[in-house]
C-alpha atoms as a PDB file:
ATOM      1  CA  UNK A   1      -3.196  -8.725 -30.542  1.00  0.00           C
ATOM      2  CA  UNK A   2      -4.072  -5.018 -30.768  1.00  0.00           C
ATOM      3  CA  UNK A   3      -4.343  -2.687 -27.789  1.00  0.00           C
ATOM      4  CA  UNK A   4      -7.949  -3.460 -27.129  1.00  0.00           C
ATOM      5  CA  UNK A   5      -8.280  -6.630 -27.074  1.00  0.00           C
ATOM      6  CA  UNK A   6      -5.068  -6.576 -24.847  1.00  0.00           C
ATOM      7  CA  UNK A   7      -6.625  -4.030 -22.834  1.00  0.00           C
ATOM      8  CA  UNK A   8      -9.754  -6.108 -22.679  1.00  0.00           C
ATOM      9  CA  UNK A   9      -7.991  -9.670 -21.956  1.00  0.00           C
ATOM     10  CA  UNK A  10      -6.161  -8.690 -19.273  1.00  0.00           C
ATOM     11  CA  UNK A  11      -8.481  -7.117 -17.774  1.00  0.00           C
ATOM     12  CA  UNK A  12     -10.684  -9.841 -18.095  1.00  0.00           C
ATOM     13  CA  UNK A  13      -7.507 -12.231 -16.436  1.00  0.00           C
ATOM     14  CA  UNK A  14      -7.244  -9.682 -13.455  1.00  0.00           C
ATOM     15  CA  UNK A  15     -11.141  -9.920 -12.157  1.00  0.00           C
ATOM     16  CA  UNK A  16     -10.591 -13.291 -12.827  1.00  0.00           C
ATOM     17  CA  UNK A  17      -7.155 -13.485 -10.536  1.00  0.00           C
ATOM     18  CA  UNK A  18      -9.005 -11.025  -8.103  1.00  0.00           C
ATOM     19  CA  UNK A  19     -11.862 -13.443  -7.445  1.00  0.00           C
ATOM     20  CA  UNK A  20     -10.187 -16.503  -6.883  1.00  0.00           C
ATOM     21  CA  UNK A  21      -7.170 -15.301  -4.874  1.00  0.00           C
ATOM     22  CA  UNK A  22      -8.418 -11.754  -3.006  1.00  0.00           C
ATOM     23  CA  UNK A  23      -7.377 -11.708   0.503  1.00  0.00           C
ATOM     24  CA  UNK A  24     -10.436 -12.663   2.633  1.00  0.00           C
ATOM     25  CA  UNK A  25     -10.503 -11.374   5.989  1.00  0.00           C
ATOM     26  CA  UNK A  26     -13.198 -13.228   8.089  1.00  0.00           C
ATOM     27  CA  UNK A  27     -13.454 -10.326  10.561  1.00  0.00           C
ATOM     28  CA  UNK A  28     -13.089  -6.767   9.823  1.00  0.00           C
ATOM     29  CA  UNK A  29     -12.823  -5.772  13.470  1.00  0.00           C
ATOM     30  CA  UNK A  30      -8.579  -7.563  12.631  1.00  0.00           C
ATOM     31  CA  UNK A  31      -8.608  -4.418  10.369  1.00  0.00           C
ATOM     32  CA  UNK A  32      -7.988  -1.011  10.993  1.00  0.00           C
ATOM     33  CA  UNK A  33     -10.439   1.839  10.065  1.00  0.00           C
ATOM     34  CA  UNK A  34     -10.129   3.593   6.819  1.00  0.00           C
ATOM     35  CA  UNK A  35      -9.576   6.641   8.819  1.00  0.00           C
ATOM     36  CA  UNK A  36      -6.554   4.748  11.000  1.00  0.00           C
ATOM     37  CA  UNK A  37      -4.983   3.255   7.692  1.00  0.00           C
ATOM     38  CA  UNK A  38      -4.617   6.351   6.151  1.00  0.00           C
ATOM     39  CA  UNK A  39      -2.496   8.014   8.681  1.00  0.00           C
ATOM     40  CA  UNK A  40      -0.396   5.009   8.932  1.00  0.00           C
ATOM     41  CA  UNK A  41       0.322   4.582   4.950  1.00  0.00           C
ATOM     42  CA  UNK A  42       0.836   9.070   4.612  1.00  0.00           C
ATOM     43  CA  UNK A  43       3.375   8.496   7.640  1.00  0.00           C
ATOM     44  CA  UNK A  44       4.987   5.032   5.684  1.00  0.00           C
ATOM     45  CA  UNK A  45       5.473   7.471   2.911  1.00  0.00           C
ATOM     46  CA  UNK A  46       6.029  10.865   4.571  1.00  0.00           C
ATOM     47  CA  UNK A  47       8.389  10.079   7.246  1.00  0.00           C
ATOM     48  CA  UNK A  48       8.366  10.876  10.832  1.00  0.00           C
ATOM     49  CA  UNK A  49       6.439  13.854  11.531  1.00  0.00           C
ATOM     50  CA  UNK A  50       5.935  16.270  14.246  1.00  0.00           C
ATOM     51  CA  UNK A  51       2.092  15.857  15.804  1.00  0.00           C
ATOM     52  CA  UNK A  52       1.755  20.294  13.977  1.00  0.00           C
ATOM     53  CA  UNK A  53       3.287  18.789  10.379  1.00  0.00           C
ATOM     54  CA  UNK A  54       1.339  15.777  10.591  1.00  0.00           C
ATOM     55  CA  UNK A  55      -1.889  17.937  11.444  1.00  0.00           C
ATOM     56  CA  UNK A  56      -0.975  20.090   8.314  1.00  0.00           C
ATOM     57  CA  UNK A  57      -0.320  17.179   5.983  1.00  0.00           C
ATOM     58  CA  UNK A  58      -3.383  15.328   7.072  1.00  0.00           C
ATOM     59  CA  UNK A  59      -5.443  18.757   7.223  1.00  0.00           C
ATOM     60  CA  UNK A  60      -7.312  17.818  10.340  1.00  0.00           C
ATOM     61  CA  UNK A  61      -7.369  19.858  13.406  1.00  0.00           C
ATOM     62  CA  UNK A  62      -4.537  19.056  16.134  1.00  0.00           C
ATOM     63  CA  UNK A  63      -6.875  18.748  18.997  1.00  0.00           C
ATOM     64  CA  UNK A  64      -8.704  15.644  16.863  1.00  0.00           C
ATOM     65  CA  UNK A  65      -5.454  14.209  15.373  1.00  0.00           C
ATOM     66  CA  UNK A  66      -3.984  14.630  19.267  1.00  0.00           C
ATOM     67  CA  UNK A  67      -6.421  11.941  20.277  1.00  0.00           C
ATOM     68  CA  UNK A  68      -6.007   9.857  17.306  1.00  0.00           C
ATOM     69  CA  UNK A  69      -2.284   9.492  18.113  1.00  0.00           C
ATOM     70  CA  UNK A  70      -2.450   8.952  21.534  1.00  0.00           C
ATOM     71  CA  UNK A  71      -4.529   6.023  20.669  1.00  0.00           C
ATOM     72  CA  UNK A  72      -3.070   5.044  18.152  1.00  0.00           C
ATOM     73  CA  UNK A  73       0.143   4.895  20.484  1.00  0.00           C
ATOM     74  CA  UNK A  74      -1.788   2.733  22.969  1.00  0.00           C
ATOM     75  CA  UNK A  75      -2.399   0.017  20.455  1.00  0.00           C
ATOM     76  CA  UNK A  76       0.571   0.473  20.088  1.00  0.00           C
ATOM     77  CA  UNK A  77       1.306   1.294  16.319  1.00  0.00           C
ATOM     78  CA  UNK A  78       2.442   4.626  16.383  1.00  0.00           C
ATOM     79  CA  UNK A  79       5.952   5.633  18.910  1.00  0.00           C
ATOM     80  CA  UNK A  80       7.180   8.738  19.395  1.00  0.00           C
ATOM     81  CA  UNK A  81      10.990   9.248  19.038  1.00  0.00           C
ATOM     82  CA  UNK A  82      13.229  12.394  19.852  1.00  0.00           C
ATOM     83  CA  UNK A  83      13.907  14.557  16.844  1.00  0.00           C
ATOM     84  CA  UNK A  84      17.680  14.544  16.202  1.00  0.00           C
ATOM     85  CA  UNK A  85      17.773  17.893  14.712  1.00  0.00           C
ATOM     86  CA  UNK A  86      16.145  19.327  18.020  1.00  0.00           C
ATOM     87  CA  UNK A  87      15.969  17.291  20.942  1.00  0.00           C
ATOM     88  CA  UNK A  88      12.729  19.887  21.915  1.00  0.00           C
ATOM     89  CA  UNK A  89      10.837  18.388  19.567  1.00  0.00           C
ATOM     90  CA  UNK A  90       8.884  14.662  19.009  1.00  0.00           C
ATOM     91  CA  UNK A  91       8.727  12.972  15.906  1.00  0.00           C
ATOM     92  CA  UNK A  92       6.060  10.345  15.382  1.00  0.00           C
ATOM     93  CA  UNK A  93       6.565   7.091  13.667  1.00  0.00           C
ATOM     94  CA  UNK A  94       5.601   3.694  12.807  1.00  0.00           C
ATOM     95  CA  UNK A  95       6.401   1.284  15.039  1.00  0.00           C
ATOM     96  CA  UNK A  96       7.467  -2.115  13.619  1.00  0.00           C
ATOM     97  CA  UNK A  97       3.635  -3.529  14.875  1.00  0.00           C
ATOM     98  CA  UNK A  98       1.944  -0.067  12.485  1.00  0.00           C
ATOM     99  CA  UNK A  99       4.431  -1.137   9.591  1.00  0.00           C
ATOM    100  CA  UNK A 100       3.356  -4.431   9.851  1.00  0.00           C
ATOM    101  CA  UNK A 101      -0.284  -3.493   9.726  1.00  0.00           C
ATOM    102  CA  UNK A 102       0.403  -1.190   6.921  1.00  0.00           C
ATOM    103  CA  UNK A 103       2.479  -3.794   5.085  1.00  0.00           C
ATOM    104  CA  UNK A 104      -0.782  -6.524   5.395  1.00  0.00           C
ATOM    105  CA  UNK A 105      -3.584  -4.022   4.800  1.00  0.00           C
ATOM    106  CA  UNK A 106      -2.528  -3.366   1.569  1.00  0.00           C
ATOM    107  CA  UNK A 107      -2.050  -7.253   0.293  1.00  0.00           C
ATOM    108  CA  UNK A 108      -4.620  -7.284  -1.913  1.00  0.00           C
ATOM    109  CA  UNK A 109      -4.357 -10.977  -3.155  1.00  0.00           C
ATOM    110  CA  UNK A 110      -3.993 -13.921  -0.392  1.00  0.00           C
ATOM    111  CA  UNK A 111      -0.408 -15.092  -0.943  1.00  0.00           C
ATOM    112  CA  UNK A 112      -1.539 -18.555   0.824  1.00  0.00           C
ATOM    113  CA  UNK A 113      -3.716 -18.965  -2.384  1.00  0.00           C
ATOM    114  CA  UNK A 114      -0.676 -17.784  -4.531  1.00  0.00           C
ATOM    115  CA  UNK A 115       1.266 -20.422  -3.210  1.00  0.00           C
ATOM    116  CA  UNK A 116      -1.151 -23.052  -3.592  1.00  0.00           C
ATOM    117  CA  UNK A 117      -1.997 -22.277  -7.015  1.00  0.00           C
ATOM    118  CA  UNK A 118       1.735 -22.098  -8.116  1.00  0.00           C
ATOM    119  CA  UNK A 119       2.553 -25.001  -6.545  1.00  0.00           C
ATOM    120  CA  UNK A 120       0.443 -26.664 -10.098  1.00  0.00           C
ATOM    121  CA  UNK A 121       2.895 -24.374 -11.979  1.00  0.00           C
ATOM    122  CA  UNK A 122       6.480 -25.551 -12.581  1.00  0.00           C
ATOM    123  CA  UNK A 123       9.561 -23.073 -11.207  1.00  0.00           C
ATOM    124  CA  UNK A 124       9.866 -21.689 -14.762  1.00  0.00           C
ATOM    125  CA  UNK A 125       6.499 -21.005 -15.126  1.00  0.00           C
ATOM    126  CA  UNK A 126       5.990 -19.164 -12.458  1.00  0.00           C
ATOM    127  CA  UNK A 127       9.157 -16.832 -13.041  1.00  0.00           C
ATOM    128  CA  UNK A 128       7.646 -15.912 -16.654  1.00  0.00           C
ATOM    129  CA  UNK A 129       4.246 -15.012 -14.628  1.00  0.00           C
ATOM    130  CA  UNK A 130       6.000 -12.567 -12.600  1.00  0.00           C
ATOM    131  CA  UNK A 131       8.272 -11.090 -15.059  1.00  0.00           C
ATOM    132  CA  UNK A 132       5.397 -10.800 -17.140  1.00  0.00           C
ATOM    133  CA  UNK A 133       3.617  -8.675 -14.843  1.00  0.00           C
ATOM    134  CA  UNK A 134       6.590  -6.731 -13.542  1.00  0.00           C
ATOM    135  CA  UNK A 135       7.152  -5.885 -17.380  1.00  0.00           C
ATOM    136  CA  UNK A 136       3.028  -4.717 -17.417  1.00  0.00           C
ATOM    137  CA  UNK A 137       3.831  -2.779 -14.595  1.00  0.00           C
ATOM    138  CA  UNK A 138       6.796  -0.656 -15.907  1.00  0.00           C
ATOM    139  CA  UNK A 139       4.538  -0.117 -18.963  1.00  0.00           C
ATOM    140  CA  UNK A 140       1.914   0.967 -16.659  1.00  0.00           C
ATOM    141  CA  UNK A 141       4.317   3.259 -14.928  1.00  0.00           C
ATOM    142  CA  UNK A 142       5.870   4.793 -18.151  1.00  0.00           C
ATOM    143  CA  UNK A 143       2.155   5.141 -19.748  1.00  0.00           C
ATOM    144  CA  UNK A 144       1.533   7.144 -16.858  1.00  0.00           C
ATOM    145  CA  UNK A 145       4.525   9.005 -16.486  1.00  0.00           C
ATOM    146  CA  UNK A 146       4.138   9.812 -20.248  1.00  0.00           C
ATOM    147  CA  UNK A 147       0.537  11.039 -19.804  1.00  0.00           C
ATOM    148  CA  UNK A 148       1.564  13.133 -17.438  1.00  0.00           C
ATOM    149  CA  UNK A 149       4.005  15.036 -19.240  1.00  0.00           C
ATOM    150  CA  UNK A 150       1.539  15.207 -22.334  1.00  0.00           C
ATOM    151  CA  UNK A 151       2.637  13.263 -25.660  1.00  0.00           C
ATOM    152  CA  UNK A 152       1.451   9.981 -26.679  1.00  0.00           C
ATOM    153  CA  UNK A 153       2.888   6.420 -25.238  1.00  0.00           C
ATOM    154  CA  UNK A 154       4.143   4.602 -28.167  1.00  0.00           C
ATOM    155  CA  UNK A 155       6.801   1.546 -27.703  1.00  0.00           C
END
């Protein structure tokens, strides 16, 4: 198979996959705004932050991102924890309910339906599925890290 038709297939496969096993959500009000998820996933990945670094990362005014905290706090996915370089100063955080929420908003397929569906698919089967796509996605990664550093992909 050349790289087309690979390219093509498995694409193909994935809308496939994406339509019969995409997390449904039957209300949207169980999840958080677009504007809400973002600050939780740049803190996942940043780190604790000061309310000053997190306004500078996020590049919205304190005054706004203030608010959004303290609210944010009350629902009670963000906590605030003393900074152990300099006890002055507050760090905010995910707290184990925000990492949760951060952990489920970004499950894009339904793993109920996963389970189901492998449950037709004997133990070996279902290994070679997931190495199969955990060797797509290291090609994936070293396409891109290639690309990136200019020169072609070629394995």
């Amino acid at each position: 198979m050349d790289e087309t038709t690979f390219a093509t297939e498995v694409n193909a496969a994935y809308q496939a996959l994406y339509q019969l096993a995409a997390r449904r959500v039957a209300d949207s009000r169980e999840l958080p705004s677009i504007e809400t998820l973002a600050l939780l996933t740049h803190l996942a990945q940043a780190g604790p932050l000061t309310l000053s670094e997190m306004s500078a990362h996020l590049q919205r005014a304190l005054s706004t991102l203030s608010v959004k905290v303290a609210t944010l706090e009350d629902q009670g996915l963000l906590a605030r924890q003393t900074d152990p370089e300099d006890a002055r100063r507050s760090l905010i955080w995910l707290s184990p309910l925000g990492r949760e929420t951060v952990e489920s908003a970004m499950q894009v397929l339904d793993p109920q339906r996963l389970a189901a569906a492998g449950r037709h698919l004997a133990s070996p089967r279902r290994e070679r599925i997931v190495q199969a796509l955990e060797e797509l996605n290291r090609a994936l990664t070293h396409s891109s890290e290639t690309n990136r550093h200019g020169g072609p992909c070629h394995e």
